[in-house]
PDB file of N, CA and C in Angstrom:
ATOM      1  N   UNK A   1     -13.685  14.326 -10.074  1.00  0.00           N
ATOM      2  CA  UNK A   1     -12.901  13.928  -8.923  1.00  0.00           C
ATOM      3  C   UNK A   1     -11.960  12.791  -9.325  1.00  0.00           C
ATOM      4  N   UNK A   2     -11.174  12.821  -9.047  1.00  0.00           N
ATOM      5  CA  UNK A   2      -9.478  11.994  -9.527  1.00  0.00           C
ATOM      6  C   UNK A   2      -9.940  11.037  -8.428  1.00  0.00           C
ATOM      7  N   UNK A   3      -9.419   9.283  -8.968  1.00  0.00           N
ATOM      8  CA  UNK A   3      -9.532   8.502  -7.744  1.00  0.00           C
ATOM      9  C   UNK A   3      -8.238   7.895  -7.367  1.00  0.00           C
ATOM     10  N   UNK A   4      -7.423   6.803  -6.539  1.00  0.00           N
ATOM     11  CA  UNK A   4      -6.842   6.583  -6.616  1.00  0.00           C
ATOM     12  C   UNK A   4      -6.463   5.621  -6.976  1.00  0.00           C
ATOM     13  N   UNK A   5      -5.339   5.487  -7.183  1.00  0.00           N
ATOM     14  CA  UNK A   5      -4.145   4.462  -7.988  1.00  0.00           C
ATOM     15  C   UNK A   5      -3.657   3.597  -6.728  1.00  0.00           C
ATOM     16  N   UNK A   6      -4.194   1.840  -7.209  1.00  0.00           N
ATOM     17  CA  UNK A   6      -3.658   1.456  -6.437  1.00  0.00           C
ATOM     18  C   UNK A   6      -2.529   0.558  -6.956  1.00  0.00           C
ATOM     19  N   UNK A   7      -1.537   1.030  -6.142  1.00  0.00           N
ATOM     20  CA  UNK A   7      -0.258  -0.257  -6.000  1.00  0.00           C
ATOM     21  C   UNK A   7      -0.433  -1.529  -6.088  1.00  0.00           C
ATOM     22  N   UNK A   8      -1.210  -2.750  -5.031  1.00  0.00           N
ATOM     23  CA  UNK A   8      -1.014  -3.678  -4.646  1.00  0.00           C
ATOM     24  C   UNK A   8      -2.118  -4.076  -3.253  1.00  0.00           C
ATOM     25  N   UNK A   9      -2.330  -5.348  -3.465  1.00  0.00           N
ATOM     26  CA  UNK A   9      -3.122  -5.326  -2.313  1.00  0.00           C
ATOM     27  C   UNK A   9      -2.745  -6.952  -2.626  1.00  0.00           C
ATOM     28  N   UNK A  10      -3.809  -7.414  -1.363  1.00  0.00           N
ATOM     29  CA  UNK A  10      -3.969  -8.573  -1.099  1.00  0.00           C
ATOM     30  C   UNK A  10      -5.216  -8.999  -0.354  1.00  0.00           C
ATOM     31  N   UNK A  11      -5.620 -10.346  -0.868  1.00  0.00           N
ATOM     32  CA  UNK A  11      -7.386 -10.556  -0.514  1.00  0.00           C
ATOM     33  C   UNK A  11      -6.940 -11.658  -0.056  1.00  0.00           C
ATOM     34  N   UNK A  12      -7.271 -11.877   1.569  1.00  0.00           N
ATOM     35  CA  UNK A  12      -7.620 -13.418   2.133  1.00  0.00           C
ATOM     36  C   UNK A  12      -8.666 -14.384   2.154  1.00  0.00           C
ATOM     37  N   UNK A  13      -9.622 -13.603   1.267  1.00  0.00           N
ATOM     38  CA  UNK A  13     -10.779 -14.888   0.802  1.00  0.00           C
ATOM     39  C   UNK A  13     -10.672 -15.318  -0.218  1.00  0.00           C
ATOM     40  N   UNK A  14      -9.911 -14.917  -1.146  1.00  0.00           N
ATOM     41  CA  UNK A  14      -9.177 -15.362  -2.576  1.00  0.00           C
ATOM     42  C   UNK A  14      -7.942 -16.194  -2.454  1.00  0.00           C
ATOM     43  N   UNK A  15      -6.483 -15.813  -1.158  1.00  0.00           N
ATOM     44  CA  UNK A  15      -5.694 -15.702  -0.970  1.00  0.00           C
ATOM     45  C   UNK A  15      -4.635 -15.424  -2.435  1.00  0.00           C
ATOM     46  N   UNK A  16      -5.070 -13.903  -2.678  1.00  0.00           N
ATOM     47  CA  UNK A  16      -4.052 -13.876  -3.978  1.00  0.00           C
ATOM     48  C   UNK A  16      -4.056 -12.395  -3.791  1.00  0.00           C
ATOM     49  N   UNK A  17      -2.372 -12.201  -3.902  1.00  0.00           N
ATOM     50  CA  UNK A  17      -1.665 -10.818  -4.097  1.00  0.00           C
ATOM     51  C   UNK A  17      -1.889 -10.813  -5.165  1.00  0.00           C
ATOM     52  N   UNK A  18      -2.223  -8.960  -5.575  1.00  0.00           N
ATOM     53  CA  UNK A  18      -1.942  -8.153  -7.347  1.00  0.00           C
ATOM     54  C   UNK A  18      -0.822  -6.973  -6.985  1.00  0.00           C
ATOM     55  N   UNK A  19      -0.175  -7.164  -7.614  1.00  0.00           N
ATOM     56  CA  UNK A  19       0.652  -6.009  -8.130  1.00  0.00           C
ATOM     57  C   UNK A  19       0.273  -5.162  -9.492  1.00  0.00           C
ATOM     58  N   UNK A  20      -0.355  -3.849  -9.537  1.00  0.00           N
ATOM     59  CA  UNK A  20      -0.830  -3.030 -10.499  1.00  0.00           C
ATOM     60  C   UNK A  20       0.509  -3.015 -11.444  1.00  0.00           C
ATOM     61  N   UNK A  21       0.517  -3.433 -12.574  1.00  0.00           N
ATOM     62  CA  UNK A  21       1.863  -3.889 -13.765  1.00  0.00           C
ATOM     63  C   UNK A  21       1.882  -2.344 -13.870  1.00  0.00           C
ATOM     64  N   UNK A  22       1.288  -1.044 -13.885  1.00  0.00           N
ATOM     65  CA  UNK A  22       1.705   0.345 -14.112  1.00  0.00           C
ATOM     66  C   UNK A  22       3.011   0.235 -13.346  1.00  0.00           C
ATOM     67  N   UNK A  23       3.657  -0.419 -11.989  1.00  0.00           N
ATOM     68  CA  UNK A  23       4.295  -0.464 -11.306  1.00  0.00           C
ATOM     69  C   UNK A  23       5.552  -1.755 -11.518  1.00  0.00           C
ATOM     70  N   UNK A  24       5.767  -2.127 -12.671  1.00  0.00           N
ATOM     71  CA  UNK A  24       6.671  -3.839 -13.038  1.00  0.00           C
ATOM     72  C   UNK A  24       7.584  -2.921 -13.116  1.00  0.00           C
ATOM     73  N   UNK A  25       7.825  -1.502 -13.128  1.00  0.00           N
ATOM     74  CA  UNK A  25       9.761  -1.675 -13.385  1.00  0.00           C
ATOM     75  C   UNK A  25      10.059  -0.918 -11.892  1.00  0.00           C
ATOM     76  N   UNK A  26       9.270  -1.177 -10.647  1.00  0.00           N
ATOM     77  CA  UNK A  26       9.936  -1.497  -9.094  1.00  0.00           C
ATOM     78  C   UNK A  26      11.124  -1.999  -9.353  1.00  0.00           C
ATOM     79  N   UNK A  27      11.957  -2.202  -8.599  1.00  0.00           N
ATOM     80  CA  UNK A  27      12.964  -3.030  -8.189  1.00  0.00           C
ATOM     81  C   UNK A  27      12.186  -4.217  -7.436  1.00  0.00           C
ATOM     82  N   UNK A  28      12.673  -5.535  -8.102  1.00  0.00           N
ATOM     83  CA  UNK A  28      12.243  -6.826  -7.471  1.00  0.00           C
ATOM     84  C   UNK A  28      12.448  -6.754  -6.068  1.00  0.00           C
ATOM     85  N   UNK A  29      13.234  -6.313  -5.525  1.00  0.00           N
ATOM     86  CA  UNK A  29      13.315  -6.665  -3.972  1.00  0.00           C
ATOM     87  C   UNK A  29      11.951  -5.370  -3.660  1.00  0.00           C
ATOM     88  N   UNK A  30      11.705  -4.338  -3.992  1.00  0.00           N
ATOM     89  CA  UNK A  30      10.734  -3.701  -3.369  1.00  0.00           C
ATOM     90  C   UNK A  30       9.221  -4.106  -3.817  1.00  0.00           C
ATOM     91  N   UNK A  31       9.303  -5.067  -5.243  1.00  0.00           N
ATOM     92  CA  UNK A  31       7.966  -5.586  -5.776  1.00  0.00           C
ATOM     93  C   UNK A  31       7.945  -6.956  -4.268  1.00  0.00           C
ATOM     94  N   UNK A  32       8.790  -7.125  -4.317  1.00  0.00           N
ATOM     95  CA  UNK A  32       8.454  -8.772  -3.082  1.00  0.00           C
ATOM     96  C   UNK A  32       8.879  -7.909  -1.623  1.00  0.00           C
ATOM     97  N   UNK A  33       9.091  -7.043  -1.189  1.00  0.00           N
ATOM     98  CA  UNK A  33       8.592  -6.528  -0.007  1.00  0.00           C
ATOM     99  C   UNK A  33       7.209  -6.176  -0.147  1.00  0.00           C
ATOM    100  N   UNK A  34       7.114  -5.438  -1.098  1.00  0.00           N
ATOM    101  CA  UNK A  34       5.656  -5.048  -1.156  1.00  0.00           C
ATOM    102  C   UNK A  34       4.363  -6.540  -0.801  1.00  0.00           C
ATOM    103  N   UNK A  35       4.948  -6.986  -1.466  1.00  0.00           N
ATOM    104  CA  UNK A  35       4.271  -8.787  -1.773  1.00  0.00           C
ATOM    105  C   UNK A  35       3.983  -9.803  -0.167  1.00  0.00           C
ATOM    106  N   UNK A  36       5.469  -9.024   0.495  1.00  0.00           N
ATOM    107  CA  UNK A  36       5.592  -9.849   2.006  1.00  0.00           C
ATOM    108  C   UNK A  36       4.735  -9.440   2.939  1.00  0.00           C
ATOM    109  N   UNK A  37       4.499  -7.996   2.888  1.00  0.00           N
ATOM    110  CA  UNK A  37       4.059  -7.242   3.527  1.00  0.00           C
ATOM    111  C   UNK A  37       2.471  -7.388   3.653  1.00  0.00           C
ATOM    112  N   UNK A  38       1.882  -7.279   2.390  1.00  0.00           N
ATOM    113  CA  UNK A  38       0.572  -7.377   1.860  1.00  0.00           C
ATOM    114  C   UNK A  38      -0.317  -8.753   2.419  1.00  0.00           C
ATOM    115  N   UNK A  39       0.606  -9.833   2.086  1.00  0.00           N
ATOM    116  CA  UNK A  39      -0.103 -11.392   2.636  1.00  0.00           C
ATOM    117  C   UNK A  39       0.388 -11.347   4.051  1.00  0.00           C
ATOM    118  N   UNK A  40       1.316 -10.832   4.783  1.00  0.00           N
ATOM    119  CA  UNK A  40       1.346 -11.419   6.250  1.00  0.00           C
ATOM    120  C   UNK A  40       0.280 -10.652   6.643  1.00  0.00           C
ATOM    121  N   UNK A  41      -0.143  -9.103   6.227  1.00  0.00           N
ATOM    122  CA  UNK A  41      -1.270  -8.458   7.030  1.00  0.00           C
ATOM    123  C   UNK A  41      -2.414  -9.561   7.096  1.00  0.00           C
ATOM    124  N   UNK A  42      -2.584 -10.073   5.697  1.00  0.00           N
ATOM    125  CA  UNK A  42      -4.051 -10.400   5.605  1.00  0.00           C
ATOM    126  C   UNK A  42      -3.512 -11.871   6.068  1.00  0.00           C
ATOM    127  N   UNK A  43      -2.679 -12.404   6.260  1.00  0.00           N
ATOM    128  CA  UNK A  43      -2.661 -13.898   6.638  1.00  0.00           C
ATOM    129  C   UNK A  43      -2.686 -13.508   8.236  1.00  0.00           C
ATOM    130  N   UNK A  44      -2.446 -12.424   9.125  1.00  0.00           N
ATOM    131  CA  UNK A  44      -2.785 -12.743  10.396  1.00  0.00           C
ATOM    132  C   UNK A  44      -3.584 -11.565  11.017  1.00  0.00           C
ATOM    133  N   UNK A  45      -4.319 -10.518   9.996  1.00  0.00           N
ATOM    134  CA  UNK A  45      -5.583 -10.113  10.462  1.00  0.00           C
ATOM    135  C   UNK A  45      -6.846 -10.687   9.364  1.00  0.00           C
ATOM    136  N   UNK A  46      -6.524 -10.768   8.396  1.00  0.00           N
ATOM    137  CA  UNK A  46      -7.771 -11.250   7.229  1.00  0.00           C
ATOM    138  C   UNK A  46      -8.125 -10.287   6.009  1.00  0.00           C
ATOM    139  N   UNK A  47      -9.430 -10.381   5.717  1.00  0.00           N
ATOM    140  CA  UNK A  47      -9.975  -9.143   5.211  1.00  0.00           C
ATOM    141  C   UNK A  47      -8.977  -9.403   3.833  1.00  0.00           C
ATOM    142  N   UNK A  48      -8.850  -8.132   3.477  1.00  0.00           N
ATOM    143  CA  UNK A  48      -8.313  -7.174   2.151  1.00  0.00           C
ATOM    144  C   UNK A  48      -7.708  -6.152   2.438  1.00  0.00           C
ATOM    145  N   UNK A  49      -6.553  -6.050   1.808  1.00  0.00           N
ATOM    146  CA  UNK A  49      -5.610  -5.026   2.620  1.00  0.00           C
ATOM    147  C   UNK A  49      -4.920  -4.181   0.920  1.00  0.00           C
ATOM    148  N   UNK A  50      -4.907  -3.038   0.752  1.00  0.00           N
ATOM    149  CA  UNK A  50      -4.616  -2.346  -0.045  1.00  0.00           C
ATOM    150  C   UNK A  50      -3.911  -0.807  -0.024  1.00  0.00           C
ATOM    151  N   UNK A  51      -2.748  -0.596  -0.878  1.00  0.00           N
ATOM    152  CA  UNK A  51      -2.036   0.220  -1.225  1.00  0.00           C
ATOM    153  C   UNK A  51      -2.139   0.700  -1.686  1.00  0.00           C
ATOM    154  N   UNK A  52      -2.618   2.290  -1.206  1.00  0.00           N
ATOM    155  CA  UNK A  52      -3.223   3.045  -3.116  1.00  0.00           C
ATOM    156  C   UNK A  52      -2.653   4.697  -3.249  1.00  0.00           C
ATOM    157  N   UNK A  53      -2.357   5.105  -4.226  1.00  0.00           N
ATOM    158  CA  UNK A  53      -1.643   6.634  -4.152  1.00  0.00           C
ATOM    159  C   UNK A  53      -2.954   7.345  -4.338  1.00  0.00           C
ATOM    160  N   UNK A  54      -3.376   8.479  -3.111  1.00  0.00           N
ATOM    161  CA  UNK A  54      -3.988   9.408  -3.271  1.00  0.00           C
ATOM    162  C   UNK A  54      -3.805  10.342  -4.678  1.00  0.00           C
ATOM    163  N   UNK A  55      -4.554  10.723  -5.119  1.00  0.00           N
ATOM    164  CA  UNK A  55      -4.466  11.956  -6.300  1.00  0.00           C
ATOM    165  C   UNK A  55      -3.526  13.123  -6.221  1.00  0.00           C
ATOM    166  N   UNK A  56      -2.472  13.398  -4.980  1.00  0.00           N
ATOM    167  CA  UNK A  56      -1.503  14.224  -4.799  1.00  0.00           C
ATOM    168  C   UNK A  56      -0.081  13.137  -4.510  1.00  0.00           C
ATOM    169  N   UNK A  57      -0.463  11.744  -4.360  1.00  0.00           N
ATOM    170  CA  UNK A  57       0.758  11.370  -4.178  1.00  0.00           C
ATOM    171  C   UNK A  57       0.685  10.368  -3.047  1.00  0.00           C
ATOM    172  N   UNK A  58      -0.143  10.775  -2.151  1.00  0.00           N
ATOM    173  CA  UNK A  58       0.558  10.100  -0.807  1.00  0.00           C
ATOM    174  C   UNK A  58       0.093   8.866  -0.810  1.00  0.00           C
ATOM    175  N   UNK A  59       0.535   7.524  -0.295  1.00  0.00           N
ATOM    176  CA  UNK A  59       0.474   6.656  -0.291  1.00  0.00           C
ATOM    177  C   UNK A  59      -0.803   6.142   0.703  1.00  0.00           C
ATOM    178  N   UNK A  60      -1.570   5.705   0.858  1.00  0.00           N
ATOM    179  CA  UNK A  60      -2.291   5.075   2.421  1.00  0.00           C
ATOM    180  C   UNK A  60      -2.757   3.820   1.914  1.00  0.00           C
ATOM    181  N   UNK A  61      -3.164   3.222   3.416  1.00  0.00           N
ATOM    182  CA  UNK A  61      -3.171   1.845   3.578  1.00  0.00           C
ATOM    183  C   UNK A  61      -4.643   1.634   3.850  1.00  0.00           C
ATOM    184  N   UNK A  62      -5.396   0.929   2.756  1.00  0.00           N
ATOM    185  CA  UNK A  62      -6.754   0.704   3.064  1.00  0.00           C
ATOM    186  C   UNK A  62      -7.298  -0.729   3.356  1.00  0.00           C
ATOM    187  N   UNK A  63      -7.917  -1.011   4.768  1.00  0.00           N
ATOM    188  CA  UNK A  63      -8.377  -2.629   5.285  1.00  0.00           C
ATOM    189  C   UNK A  63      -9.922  -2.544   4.536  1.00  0.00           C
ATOM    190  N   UNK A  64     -10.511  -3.806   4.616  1.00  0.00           N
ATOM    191  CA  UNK A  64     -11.771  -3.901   4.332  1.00  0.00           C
ATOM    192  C   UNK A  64     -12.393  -5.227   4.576  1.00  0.00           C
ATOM    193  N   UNK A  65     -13.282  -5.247   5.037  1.00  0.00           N
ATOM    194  CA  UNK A  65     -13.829  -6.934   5.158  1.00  0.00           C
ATOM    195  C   UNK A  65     -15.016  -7.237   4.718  1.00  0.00           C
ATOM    196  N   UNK A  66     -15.528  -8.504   4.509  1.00  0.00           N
ATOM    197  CA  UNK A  66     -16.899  -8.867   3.822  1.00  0.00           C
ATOM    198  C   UNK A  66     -17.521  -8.297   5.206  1.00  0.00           C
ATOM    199  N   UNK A  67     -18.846  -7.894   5.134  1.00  0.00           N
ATOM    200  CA  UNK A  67     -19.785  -8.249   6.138  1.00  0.00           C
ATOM    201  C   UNK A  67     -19.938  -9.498   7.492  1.00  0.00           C
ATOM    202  N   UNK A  68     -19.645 -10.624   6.981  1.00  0.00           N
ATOM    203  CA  UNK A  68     -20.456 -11.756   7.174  1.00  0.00           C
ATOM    204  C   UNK A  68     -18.527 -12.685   7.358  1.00  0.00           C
ATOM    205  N   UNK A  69     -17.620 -11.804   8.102  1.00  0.00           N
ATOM    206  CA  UNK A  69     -16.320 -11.926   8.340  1.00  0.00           C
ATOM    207  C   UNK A  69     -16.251 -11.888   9.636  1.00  0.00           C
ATOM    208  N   UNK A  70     -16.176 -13.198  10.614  1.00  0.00           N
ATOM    209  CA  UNK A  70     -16.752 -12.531  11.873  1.00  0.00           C
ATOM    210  C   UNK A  70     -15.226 -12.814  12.461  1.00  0.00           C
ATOM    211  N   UNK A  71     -13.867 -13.541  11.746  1.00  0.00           N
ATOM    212  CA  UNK A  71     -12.398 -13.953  12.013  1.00  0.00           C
ATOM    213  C   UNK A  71     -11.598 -12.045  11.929  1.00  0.00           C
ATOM    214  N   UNK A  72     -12.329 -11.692  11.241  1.00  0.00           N
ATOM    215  CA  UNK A  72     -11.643 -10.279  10.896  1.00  0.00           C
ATOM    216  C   UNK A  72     -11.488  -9.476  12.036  1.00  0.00           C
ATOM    217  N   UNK A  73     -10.309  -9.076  12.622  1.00  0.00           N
ATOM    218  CA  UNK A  73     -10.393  -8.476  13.665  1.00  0.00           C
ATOM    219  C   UNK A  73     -10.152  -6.922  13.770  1.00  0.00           C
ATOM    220  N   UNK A  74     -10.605  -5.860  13.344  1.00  0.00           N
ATOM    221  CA  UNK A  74     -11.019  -4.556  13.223  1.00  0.00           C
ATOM    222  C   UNK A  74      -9.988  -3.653  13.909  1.00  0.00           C
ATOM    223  N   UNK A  75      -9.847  -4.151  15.277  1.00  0.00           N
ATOM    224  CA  UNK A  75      -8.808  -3.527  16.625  1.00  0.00           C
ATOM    225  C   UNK A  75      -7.522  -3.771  15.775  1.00  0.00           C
ATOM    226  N   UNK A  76      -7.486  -4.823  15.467  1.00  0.00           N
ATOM    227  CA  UNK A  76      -6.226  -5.567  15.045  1.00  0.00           C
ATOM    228  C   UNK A  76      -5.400  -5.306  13.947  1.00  0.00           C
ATOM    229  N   UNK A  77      -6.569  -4.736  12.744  1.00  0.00           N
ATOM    230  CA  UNK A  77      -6.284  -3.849  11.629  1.00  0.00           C
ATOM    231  C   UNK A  77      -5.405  -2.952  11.791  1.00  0.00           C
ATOM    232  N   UNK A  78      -6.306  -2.287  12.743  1.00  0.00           N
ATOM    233  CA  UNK A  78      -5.535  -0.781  13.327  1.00  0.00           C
ATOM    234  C   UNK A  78      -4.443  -0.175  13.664  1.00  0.00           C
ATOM    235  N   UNK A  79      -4.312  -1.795  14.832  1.00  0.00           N
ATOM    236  CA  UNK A  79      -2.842  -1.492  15.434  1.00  0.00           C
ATOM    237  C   UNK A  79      -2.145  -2.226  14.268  1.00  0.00           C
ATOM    238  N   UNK A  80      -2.665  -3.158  13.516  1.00  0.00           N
ATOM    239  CA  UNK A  80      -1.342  -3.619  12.495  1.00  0.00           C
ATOM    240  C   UNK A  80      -0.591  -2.304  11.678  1.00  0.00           C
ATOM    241  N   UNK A  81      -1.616  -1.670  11.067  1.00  0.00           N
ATOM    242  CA  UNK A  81      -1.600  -0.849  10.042  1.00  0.00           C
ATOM    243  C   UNK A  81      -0.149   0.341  10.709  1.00  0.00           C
ATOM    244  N   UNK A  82      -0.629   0.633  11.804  1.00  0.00           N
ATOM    245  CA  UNK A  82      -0.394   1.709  12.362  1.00  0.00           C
ATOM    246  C   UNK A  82       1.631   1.078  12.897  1.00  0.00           C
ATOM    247  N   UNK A  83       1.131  -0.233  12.953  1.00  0.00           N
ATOM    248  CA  UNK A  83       2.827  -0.867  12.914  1.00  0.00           C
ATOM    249  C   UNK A  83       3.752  -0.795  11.807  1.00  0.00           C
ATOM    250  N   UNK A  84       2.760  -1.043  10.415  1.00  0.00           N
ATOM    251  CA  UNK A  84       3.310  -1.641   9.234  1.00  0.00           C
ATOM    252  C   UNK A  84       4.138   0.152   8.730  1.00  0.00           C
ATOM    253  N   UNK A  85       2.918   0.967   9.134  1.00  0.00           N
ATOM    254  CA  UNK A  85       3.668   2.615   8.792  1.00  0.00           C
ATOM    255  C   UNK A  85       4.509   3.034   9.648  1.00  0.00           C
ATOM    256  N   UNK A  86       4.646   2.692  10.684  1.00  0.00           N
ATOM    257  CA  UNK A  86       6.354   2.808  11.842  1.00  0.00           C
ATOM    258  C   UNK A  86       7.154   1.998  10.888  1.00  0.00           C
ATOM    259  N   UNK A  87       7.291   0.937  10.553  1.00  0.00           N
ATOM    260  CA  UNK A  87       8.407  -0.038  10.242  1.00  0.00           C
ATOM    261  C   UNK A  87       8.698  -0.114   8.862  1.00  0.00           C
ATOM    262  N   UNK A  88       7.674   0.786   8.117  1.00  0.00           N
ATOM    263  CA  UNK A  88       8.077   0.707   6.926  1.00  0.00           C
ATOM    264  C   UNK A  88       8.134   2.273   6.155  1.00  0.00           C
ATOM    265  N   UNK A  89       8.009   2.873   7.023  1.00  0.00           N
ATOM    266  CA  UNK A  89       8.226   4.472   6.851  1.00  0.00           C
ATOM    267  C   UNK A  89       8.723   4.916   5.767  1.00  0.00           C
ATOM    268  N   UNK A  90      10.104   4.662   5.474  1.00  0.00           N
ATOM    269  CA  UNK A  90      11.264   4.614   4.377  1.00  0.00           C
ATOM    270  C   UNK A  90      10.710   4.036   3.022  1.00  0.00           C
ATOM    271  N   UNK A  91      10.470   3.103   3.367  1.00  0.00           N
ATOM    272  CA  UNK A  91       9.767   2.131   1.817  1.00  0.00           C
ATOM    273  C   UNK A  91       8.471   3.523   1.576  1.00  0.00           C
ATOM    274  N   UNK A  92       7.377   3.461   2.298  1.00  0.00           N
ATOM    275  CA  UNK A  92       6.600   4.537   1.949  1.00  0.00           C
ATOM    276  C   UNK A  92       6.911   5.881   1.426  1.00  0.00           C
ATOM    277  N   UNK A  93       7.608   6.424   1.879  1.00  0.00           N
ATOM    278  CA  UNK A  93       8.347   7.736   1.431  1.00  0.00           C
ATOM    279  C   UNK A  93       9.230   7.637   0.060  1.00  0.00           C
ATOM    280  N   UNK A  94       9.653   6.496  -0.088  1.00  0.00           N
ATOM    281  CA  UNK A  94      10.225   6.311  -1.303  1.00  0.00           C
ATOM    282  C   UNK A  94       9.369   5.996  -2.170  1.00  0.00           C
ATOM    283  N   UNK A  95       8.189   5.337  -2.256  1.00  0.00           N
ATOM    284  CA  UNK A  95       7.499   4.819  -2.852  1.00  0.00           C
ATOM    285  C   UNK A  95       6.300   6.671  -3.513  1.00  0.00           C
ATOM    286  N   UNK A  96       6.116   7.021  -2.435  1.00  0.00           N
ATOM    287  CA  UNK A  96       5.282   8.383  -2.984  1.00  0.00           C
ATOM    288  C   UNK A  96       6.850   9.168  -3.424  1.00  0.00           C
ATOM    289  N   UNK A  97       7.982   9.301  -3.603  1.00  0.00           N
ATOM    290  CA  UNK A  97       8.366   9.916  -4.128  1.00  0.00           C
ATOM    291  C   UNK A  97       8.666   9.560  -5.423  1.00  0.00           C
ATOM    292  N   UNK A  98       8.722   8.166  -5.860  1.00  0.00           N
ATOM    293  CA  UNK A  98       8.808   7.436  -7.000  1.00  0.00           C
ATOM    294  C   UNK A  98       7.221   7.793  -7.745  1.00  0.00           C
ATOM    295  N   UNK A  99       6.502   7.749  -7.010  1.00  0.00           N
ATOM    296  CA  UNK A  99       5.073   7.759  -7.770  1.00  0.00           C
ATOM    297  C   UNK A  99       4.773   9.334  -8.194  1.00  0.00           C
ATOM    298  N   UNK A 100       5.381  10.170  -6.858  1.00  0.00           N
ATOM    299  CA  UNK A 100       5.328  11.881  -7.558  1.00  0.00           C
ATOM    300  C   UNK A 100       6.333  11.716  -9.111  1.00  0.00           C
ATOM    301  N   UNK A 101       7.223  11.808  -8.796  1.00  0.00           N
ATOM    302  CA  UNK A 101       8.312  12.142  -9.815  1.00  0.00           C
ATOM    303  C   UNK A 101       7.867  11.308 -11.385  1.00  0.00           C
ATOM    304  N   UNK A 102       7.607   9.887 -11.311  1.00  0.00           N
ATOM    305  CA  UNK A 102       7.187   9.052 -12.388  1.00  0.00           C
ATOM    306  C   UNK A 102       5.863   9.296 -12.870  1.00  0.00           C
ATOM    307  N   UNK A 103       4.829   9.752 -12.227  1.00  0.00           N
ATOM    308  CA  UNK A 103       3.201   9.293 -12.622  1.00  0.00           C
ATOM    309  C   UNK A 103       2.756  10.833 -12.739  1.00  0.00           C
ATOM    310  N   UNK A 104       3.166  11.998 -11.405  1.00  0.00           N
ATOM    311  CA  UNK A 104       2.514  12.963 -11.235  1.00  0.00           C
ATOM    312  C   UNK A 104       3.632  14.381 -11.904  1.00  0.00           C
ATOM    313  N   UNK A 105       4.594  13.639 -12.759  1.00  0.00           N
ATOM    314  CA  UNK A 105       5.718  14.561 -13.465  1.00  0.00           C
ATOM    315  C   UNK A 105       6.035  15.704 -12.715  1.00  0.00           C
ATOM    316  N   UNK A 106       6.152  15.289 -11.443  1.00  0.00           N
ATOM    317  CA  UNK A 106       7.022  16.160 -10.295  1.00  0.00           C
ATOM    318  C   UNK A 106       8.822  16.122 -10.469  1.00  0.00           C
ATOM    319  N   UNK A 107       9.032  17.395 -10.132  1.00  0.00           N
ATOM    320  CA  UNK A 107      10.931  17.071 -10.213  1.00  0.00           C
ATOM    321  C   UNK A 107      11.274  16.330  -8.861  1.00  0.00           C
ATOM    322  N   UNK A 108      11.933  16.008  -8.558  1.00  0.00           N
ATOM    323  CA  UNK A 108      12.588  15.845  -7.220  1.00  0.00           C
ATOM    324  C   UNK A 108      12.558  16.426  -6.313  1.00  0.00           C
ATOM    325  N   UNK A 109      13.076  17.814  -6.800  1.00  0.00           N
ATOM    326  CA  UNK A 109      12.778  19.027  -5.650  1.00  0.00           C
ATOM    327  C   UNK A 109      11.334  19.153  -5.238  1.00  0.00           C
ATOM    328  N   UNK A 110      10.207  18.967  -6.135  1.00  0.00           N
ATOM    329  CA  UNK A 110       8.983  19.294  -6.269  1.00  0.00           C
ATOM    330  C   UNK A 110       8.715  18.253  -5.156  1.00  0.00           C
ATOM    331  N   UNK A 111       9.174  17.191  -5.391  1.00  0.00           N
ATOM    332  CA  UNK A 111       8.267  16.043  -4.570  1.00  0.00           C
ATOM    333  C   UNK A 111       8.660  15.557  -3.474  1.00  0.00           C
ATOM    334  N   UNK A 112      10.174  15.716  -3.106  1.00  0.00           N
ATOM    335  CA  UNK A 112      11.146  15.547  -1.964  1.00  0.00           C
ATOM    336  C   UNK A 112      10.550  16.843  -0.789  1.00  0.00           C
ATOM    337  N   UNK A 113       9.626  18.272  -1.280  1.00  0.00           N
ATOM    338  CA  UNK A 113       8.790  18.866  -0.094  1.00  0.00           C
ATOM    339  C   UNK A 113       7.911  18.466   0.016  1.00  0.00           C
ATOM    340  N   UNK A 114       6.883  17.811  -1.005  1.00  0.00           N
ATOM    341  CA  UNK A 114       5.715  17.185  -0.521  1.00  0.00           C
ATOM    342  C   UNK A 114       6.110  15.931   0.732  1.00  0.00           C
ATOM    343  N   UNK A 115       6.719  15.272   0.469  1.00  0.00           N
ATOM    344  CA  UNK A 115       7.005  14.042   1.752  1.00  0.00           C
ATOM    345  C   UNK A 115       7.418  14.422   2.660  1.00  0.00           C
ATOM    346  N   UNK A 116       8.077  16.068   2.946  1.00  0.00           N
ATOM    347  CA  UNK A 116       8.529  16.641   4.378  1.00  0.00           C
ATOM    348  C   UNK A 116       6.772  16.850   4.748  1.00  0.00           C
TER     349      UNK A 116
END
């Protein structure tokens, strides 16, 4: 079973963003969106918040919290998450089509129907 590849995340009990270096030749403005994005989740829900390409490509957004996290707000995850993929739609779609075409040696054509 193939696992996934993650992009980037960010931990608020550490308070420290990673960017996976498989990913350093981004374009800087999409490595520091990625970067903006990652710490405001976790600076105003908490937890651990992570970016990871499924084994076909697609991008999703995974929360997680210690146990013993009682600031972590779960509801709040949800509706963030569910904001951050309205408003950042475009970045996502570009991002699994960069990751088909570069990682999963898809053509364009190949990977421009997977994101329809």
């Amino acid at each position: 079973m193939e696992q996934n590849v993650v992009l980037c995340g960010a931990n608020s009990y550490d308070q420290k963003y990673y960017l996976n270096q498989e990913f350093s030749a981004l374009p800087d403005a999409v490595k520091q969106e990625l970067q903006i994005m990652c710490v405001w989740f976790t600076e105003d829900i908490g937890g651990i918040l992570t970016l990871e390409f499924e084994p076909d490509g697609t991008l999703i957004m995974k929360t997680t919290a210690d146990d013993m996290d009682y600031y972590y707000d779960d509801i709040g995850a949800g509706l963030k998450l569910h904001q951050l993929q309205r408003q950042k739609r475009e970045l996502m779609s570009s991002l699994e089509m960069y990751y088909r075409v570069m990682f999963l040696n898809k053509t364009v054509e190949e990977a421009g129907k997977e994101i329809l």
